[in-house]
Protein backbone atom coordinates (compact mmCIF):
# COMPACT_ATOMS: atom_id res chain seq x y z
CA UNK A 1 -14.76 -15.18 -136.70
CA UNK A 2 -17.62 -12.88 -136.21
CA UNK A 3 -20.23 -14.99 -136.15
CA UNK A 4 -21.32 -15.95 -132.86
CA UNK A 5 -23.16 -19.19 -131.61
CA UNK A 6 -26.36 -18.23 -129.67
CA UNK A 7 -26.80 -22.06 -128.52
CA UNK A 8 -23.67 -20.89 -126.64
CA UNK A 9 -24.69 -17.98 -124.76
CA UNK A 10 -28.14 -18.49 -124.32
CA UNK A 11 -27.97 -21.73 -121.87
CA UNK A 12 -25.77 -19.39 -119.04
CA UNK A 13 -28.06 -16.31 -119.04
CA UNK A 14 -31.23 -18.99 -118.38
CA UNK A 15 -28.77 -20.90 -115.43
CA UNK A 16 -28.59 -17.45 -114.38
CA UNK A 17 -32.21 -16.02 -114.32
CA UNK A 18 -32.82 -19.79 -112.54
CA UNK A 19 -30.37 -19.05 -109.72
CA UNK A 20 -31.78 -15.48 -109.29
CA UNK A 21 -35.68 -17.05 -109.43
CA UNK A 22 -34.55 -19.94 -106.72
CA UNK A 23 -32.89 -17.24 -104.17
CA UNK A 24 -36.21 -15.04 -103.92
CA UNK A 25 -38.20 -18.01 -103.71
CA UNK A 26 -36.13 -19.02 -100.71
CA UNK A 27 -36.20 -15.55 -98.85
CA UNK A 28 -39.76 -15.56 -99.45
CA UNK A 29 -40.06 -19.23 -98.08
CA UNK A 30 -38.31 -17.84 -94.81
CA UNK A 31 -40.62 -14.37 -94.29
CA UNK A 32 -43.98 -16.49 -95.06
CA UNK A 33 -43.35 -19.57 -93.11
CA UNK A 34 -43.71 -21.70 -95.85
CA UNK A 35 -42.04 -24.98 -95.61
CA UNK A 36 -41.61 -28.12 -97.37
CA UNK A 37 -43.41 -31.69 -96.17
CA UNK A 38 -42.15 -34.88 -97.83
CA UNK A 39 -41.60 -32.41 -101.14
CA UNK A 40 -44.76 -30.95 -100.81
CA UNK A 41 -44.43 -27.38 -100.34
CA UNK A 42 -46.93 -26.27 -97.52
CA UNK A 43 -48.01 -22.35 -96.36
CA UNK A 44 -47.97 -21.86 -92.53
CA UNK A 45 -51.58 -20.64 -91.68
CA UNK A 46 -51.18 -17.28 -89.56
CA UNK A 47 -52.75 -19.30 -86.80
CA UNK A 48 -49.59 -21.73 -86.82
CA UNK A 49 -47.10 -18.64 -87.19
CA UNK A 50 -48.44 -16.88 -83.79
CA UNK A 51 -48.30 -20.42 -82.05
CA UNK A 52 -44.83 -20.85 -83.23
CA UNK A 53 -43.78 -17.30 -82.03
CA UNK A 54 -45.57 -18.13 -78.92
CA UNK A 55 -43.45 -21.42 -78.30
CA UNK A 56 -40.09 -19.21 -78.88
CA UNK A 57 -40.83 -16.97 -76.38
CA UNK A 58 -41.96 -19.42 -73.47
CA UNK A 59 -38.39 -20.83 -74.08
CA UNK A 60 -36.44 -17.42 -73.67
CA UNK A 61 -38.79 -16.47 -70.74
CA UNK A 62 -36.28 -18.25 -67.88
CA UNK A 63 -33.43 -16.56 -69.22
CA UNK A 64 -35.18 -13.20 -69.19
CA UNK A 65 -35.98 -13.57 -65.04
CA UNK A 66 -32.76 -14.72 -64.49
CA UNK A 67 -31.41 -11.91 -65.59
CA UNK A 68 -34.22 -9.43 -63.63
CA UNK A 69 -33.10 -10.90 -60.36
CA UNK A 70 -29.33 -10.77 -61.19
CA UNK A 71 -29.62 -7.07 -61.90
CA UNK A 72 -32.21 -6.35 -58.92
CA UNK A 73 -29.59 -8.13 -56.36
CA UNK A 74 -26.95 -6.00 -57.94
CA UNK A 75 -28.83 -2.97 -57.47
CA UNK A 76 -29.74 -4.05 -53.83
CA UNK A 77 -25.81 -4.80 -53.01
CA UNK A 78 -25.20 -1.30 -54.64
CA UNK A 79 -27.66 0.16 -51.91
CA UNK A 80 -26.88 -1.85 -49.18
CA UNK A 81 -22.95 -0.28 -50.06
CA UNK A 82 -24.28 2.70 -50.26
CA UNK A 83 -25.55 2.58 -47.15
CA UNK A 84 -22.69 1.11 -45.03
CA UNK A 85 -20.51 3.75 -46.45
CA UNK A 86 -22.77 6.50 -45.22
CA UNK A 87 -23.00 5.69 -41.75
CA UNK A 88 -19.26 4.94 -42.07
CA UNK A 89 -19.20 8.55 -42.51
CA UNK A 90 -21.71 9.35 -40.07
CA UNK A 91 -19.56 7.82 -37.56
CA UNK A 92 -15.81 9.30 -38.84
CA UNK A 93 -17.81 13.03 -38.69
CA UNK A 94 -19.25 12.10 -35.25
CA UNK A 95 -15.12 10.93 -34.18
CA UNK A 96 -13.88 14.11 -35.75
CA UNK A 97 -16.83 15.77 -33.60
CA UNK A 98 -15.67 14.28 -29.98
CA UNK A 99 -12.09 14.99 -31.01
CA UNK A 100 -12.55 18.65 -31.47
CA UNK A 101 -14.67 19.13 -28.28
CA UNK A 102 -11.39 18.21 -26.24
CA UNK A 103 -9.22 20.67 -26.51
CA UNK A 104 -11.81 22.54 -27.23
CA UNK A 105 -11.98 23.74 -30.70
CA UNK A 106 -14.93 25.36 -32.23
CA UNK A 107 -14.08 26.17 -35.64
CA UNK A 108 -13.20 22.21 -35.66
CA UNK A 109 -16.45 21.64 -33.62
CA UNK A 110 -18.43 23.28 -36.07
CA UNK A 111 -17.27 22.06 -39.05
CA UNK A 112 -17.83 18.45 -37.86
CA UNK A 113 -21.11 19.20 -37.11
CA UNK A 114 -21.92 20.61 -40.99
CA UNK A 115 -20.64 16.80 -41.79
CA UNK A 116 -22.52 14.98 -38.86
CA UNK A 117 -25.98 16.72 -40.44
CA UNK A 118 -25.03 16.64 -44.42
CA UNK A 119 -24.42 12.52 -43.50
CA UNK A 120 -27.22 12.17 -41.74
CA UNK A 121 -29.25 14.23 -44.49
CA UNK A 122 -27.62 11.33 -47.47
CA UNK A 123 -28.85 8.17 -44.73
CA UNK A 124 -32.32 9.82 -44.70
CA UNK A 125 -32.42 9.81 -48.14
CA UNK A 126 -31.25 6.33 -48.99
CA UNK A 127 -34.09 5.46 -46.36
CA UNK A 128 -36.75 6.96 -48.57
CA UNK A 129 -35.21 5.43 -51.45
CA UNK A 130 -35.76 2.23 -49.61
CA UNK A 131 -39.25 3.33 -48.57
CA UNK A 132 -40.25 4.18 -51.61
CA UNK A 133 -38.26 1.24 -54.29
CA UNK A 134 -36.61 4.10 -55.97
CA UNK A 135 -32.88 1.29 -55.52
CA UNK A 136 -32.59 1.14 -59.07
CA UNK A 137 -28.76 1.92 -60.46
CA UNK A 138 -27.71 2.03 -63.89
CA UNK A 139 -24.67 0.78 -63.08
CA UNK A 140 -24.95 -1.37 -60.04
CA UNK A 141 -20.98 -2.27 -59.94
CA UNK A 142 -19.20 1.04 -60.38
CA UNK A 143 -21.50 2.24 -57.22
CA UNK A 144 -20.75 -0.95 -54.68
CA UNK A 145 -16.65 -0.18 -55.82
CA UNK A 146 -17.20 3.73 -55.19
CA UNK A 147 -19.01 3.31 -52.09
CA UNK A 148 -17.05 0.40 -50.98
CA UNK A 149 -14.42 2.83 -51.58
CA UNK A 150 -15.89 5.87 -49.59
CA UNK A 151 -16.30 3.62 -46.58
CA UNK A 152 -12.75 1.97 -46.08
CA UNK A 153 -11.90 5.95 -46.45
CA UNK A 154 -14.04 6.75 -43.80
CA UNK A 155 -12.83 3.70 -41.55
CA UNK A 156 -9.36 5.12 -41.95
CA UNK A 157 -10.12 8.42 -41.31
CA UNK A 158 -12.36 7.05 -37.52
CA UNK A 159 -8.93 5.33 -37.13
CA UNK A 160 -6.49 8.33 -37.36
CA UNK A 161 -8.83 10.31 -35.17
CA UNK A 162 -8.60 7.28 -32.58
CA UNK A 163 -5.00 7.57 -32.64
CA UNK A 164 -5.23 11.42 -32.35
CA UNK A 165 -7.50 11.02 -29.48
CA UNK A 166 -5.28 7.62 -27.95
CA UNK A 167 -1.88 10.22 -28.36
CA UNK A 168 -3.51 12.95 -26.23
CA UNK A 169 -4.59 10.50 -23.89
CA UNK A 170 -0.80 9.38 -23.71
CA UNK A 171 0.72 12.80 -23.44
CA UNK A 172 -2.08 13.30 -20.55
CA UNK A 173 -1.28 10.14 -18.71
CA UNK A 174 2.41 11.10 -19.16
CA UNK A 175 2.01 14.85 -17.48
CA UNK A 176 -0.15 13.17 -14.86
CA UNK A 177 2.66 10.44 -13.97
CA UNK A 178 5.39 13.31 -14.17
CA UNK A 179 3.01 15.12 -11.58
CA UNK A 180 2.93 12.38 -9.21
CA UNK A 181 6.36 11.67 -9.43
CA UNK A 182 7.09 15.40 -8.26
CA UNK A 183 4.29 14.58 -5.63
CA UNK A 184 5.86 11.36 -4.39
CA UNK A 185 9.57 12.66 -4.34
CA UNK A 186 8.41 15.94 -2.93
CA UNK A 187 6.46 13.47 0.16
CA UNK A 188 10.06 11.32 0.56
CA UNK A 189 11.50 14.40 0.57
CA UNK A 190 9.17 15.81 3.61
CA UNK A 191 9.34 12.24 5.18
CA UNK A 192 13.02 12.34 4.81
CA UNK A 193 12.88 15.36 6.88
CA UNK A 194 10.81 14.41 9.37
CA UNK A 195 13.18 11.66 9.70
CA UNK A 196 16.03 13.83 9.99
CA UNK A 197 14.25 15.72 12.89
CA UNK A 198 13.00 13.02 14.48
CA UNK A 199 16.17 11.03 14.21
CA UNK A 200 18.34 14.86 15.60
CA UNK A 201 20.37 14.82 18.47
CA UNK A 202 18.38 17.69 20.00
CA UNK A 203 14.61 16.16 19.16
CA UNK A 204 15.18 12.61 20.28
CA UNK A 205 17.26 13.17 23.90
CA UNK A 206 14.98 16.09 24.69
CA UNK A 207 14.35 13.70 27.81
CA UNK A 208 17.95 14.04 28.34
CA UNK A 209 18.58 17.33 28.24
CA UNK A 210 18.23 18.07 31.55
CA UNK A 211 18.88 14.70 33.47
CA UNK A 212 21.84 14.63 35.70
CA UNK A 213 24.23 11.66 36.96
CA UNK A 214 22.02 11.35 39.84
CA UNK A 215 18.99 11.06 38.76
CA UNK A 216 19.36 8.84 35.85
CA UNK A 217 16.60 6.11 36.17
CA UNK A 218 16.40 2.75 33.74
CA UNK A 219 13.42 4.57 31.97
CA UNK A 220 15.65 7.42 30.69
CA UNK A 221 17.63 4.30 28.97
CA UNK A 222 14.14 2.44 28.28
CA UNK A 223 13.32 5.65 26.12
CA UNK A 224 16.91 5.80 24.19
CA UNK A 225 16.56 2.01 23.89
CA UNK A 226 13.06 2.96 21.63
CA UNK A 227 15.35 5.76 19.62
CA UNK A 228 18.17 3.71 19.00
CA UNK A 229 16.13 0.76 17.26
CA UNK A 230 14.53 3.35 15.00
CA UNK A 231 17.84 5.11 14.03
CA UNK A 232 18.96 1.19 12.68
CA UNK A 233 15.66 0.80 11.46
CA UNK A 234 16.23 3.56 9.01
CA UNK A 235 19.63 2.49 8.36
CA UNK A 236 18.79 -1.06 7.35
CA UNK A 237 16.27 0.53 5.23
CA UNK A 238 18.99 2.57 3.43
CA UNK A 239 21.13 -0.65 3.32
CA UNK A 240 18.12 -3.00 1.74
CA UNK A 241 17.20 0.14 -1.21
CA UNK A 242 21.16 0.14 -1.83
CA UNK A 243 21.60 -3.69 -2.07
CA UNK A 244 18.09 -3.43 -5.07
CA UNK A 245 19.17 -0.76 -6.60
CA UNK A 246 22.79 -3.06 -6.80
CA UNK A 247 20.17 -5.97 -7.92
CA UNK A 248 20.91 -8.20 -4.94
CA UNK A 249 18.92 -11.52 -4.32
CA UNK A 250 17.41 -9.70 -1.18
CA UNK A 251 15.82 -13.52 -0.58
CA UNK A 252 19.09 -15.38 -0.81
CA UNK A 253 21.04 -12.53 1.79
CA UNK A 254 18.37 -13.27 3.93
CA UNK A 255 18.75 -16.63 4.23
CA UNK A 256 22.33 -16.39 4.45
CA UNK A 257 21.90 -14.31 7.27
CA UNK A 258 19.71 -16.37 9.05
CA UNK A 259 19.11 -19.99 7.53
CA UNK A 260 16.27 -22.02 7.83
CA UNK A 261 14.07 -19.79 8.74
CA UNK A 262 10.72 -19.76 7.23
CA UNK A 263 9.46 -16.00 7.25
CA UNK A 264 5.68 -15.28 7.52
CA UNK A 265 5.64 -12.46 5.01
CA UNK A 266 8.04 -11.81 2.72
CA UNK A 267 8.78 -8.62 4.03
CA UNK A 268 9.38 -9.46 7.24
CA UNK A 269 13.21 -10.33 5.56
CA UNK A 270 13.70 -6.98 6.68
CA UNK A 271 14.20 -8.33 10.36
CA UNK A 272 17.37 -10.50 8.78
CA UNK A 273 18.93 -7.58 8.21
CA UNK A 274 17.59 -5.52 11.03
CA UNK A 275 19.26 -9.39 13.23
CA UNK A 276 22.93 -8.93 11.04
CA UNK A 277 23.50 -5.18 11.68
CA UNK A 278 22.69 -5.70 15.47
CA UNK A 279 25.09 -8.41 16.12
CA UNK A 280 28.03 -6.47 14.39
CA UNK A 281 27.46 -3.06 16.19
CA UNK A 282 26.34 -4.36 19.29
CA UNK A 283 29.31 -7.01 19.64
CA UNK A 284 31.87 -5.75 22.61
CA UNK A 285 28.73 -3.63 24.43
CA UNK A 286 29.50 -4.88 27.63
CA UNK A 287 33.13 -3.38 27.59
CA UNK A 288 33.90 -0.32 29.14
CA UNK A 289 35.25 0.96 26.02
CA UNK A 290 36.10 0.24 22.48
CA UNK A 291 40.02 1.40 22.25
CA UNK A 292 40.74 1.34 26.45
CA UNK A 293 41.09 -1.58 28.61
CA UNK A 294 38.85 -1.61 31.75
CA UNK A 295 42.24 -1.67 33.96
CA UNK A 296 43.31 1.54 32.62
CA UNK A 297 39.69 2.83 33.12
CA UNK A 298 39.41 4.76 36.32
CA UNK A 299 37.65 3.45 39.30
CA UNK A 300 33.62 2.82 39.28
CA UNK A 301 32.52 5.89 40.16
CA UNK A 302 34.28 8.06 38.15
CA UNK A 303 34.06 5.40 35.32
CA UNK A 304 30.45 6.41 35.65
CA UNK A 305 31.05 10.17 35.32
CA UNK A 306 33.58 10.00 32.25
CA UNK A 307 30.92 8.03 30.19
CA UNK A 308 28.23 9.93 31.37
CA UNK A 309 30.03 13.13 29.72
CA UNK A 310 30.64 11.52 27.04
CA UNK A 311 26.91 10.79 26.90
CA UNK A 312 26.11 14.79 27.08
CA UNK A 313 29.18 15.46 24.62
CA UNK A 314 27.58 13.82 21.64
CA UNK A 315 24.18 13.43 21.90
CA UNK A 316 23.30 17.68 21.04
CA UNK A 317 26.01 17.27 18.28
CA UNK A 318 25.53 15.87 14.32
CA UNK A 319 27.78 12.62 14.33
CA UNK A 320 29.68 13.91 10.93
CA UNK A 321 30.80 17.09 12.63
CA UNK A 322 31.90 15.31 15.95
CA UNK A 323 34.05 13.20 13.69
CA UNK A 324 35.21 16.19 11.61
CA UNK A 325 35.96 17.74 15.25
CA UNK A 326 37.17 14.85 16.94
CA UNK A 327 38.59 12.69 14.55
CA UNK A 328 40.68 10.76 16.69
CA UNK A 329 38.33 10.08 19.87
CA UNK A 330 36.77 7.33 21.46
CA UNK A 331 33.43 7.31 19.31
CA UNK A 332 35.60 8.33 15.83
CA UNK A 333 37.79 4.63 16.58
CA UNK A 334 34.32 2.78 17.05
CA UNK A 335 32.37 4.53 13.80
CA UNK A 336 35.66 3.76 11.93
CA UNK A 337 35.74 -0.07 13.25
CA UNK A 338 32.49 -0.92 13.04
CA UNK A 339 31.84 0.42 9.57
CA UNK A 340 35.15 -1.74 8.53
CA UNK A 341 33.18 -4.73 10.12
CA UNK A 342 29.87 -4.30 8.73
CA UNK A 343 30.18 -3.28 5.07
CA UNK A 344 32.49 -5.99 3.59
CA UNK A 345 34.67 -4.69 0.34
CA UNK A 346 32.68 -7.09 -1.74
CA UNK A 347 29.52 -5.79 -0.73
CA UNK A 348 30.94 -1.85 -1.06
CA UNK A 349 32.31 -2.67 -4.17
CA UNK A 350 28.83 -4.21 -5.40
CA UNK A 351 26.95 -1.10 -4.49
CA UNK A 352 28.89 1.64 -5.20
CA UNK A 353 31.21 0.30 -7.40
CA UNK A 354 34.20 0.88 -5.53
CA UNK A 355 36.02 1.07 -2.09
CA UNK A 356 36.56 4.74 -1.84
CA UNK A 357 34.65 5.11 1.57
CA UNK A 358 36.46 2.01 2.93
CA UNK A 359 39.74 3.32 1.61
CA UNK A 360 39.20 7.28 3.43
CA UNK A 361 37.91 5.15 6.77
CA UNK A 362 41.14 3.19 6.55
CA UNK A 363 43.28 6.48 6.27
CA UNK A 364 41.27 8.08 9.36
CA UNK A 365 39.22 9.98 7.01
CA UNK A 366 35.09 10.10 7.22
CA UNK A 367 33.26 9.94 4.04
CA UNK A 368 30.67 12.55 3.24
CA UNK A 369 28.28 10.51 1.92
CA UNK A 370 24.49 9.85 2.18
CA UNK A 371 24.97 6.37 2.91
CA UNK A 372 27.85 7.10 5.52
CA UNK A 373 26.10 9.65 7.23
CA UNK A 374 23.23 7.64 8.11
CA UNK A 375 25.68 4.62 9.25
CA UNK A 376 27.28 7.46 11.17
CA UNK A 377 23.77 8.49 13.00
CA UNK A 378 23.45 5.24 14.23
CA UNK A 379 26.74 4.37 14.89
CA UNK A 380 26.04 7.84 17.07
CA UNK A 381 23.51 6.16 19.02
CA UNK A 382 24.66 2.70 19.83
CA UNK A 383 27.83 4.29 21.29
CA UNK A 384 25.44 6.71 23.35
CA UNK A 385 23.95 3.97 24.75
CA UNK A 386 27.03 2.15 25.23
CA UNK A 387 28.09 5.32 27.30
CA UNK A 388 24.49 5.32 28.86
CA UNK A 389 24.22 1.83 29.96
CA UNK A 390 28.10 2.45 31.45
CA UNK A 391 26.70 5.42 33.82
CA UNK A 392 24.53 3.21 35.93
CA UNK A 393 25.25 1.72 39.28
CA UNK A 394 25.60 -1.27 38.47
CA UNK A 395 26.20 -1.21 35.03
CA UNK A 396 24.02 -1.91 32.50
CA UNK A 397 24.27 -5.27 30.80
CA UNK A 398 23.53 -6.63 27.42
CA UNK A 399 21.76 -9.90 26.43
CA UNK A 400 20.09 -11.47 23.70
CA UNK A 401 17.97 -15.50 23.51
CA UNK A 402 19.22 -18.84 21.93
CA UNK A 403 17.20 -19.99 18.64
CA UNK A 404 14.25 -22.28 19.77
CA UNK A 405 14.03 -20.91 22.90
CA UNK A 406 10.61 -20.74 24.30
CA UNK A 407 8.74 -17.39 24.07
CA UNK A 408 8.82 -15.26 27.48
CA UNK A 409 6.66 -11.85 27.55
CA UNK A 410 9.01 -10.89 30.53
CA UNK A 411 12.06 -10.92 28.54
CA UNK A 412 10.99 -11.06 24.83
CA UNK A 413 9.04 -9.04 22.49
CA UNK A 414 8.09 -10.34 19.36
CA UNK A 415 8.05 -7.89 16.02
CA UNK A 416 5.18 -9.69 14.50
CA UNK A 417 2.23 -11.47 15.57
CA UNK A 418 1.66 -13.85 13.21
CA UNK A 419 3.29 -16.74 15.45
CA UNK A 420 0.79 -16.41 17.92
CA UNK A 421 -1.75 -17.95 15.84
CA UNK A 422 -1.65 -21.39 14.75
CA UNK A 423 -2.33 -22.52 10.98
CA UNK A 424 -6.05 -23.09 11.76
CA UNK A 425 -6.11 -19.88 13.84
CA UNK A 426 -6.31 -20.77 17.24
CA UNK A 427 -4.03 -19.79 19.58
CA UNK A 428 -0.28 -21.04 19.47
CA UNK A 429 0.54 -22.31 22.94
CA UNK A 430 4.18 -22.39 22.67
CA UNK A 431 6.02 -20.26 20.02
CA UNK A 432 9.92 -20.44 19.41
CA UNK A 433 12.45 -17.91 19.02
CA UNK A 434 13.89 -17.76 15.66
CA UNK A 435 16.50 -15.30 16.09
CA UNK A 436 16.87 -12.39 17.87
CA UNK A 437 16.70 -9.11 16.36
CA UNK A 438 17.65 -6.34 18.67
CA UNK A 439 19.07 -7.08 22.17
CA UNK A 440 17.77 -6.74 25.44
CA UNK A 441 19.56 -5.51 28.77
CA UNK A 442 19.51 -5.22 32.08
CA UNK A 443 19.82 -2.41 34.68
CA UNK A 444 19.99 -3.90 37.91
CA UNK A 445 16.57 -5.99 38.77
CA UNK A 446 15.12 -3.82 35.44
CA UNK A 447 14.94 -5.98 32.43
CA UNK A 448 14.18 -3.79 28.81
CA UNK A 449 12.70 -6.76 26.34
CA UNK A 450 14.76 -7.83 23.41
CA UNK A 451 12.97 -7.78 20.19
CA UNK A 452 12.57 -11.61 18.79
CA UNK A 453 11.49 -13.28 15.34
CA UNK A 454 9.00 -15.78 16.43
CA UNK A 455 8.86 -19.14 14.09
């Protein structure tokens, strides 16, 4: 059992030594180049070695310059980011600059100029860089993503300061409108009192004040004639910024009022209006008076006399405290009548929302109203002239043209002039009445114009 059998052992440790011989021979093989031909084992002169070497490296040379240009271009995008994102903030220090300079701010004003001149300083140096090559990074893609970064910061930051800059722009836009508005309601205001003066009792028959029975002449009622169209004037006014404020089809009243008509300006509509309020106030002129038959009326001559003091009664006096003095006279019955004629419920009720001036006219009470009080001023002077035009000898009459009638300059006065001109300019021969807006009359062989809408 001892004994052991060398032919045994000995064949293993030789297979071994082999393996161990054949491995060395192999890694030698791959360091020297040698190489087997057809079983011949052949050594690679060191002439064939450097050629070899030489043909490995002309076949990673296009993979090497590939790789050059993809890191230059990343470098150059790197710079080129660099470089949008400093004048970026060249341009959000140069906002923030303008923005404090109004209001003025210098602590604000100086500190954007510190930024204005350290971003200018970096976009001076990335041009030398430029200049000079110096554009390599060593990491071309953290430094487009940072300065991509910087930029869209300094976009947003130009932004706010535009919107600073846009709000105090508002707010001063805003503070001028509110100025104007105080300017403009301040001027309606004035005009409104100029109005008011002009339109007084003792400002417009200051050519009355001293005229007598005897020596009233048509031009004294020629010249209350010229007052009593403006007082409607501003009354239809009134009426027309009522009836918009109340959202009224201004375009459909007017031709309601008077159809087929064909206006030449839009806001000659007006004249409508002006034509409607006319015919109501002016309807029963020609009797002696409103609430008295003329057979109860005294004779001519003192006819003459009683509306001639009637005339000098009213005219020096505000029409709202004649009615609160006289609420039951002659002129109180007509103001009460005619204001029951002309404003309809419906259309009180559409602007004002109710009928509580119709209701207190009904009950022999006067409103104290804006709108009432300037029906009341030229309710005020129709019924002066009424009591004017009954003081002559003979009496003064009222008259007004059909529609189409031909145009007469001895009768007529037109309120615009576009009808005199044709549609190629020239000269319209023959113009027609379209409706008349504010009545004529007569004082014996004296004839005042009526005003006329030519078509």
């Amino acid at each position: 059992m001892d004994s052991v059998d060398r032919s045994a052992v000995t064949p293993n440790k030789s297979k071994s030594r082999l393996a161990r011989t054949f491995a060395k021979v192999l890694h030698i093989r791959a360091v020297t180049g040698i190489a087997p031909d057809d079983g011949i084992q052949k050594i690679n002169s060191p002439e064939n070695v450097k050629s070899n070497l030489v043909k490995n490296k002309s076949h990673l040379q296009p993979f090497d310059d590939e790789d050059e240009k993809l890191c230059s271009r990343a470098a150059t995008e790197a710079f080129v980011a660099k470089l949008f994102a400093s004048v970026s903030s060249v341009k959000a220090a140069y906002a923030q600059l303008q923005y404090a300079q109004s209001p003025y701010d210098p602590d604000g004003i100086q500190t954007a100029d510190e930024m204005v001149v350290s971003e200018l300083k970096n976009v001076s140096e990335l041009k030398q860089c430029y200049l000079k090559k110096q554009i390599d990074e060593s990491s071309p893609e953290t430094t487009q993503i940072l300065a991509e970064i910087q930029e869209q910061k300094s976009l947003l930051k130009t932004y706010e300061i535009m919107g600073k800059k846009l709000d105090s722009q508002l707010k001063l836009k805003d503070s001028e409108l509110t100025f104007l508005r105080e300017k403009l309601e301040e001027a309606n205001k004035e005009n409104k009192l100029l109005e008011k003066r002009l339109n007084s009792s003792g400002q417009l028959s200051s050519a009355l004040d001293n005229v007598h029975l005897s020596s009233l002449s048509p031009s004294h009622f020629i010249t209350f004639v010229r007052q009593t169209i403006k007082s409607i004037r501003s009354f239809v006014r009134l009426l027309i910024s009522e009836m918009e404020s109340a959202e009224w089809d201004l375009d459909a009243a007017a031709s309601s009022i008077e159809p087929g008509v064909a206006f030449w300006k839009n806001s000659h509509k007006c004249y409508a209006f002006e034509s409607f309020v006319c015919r109501e106030m002016f309807d029963g002129f020609n009797q002696p008076d409103f609430s008295v038959s003329k057979e109860s009326l005294p004779e001519q001559k003192k006819r003459q006399r009683v509306f001639f003091e009637r005339f000098r009664e009213l005219k020096s006096v505000k029409p709202m405290d004649y009615l609160a003095w006289k609420p039951k006279s002659a002129f109180a019955k007509f103001c009460r009548a005619k204001y029951l004629t002309l404003i309809h419920p419906k259309m009180e009720t559409s602007l004002f929302g109710n009928l509580d001036q119709r209701n207190l006219a009904n009950a022999g009470e006067y409103p104290e109203t804006t709108f009432f009080a300037a029906f009341a001023e030229m309710a005020k002077r129709i019924w002066l002239l009424h009591c004017l035009a009954l003081s002559f000898k003979p009496e003064a009459s009222i008259f007004q043209v059909d529609k189409r009638s031909r145009f007469s300059e001895v009768y007529m006065e037109s309120v615009s002039e576009e009808a005199f001109l044709s549609s190629d300019g020239s000269p319209e021969s023959e113009p027609r009445v379209a409706f008349t807006v504010f009545p004529g009359f007569r004082i014996g062989k004296t004839a005042v114009q009526c005003q006329v809408y030519l078509c």
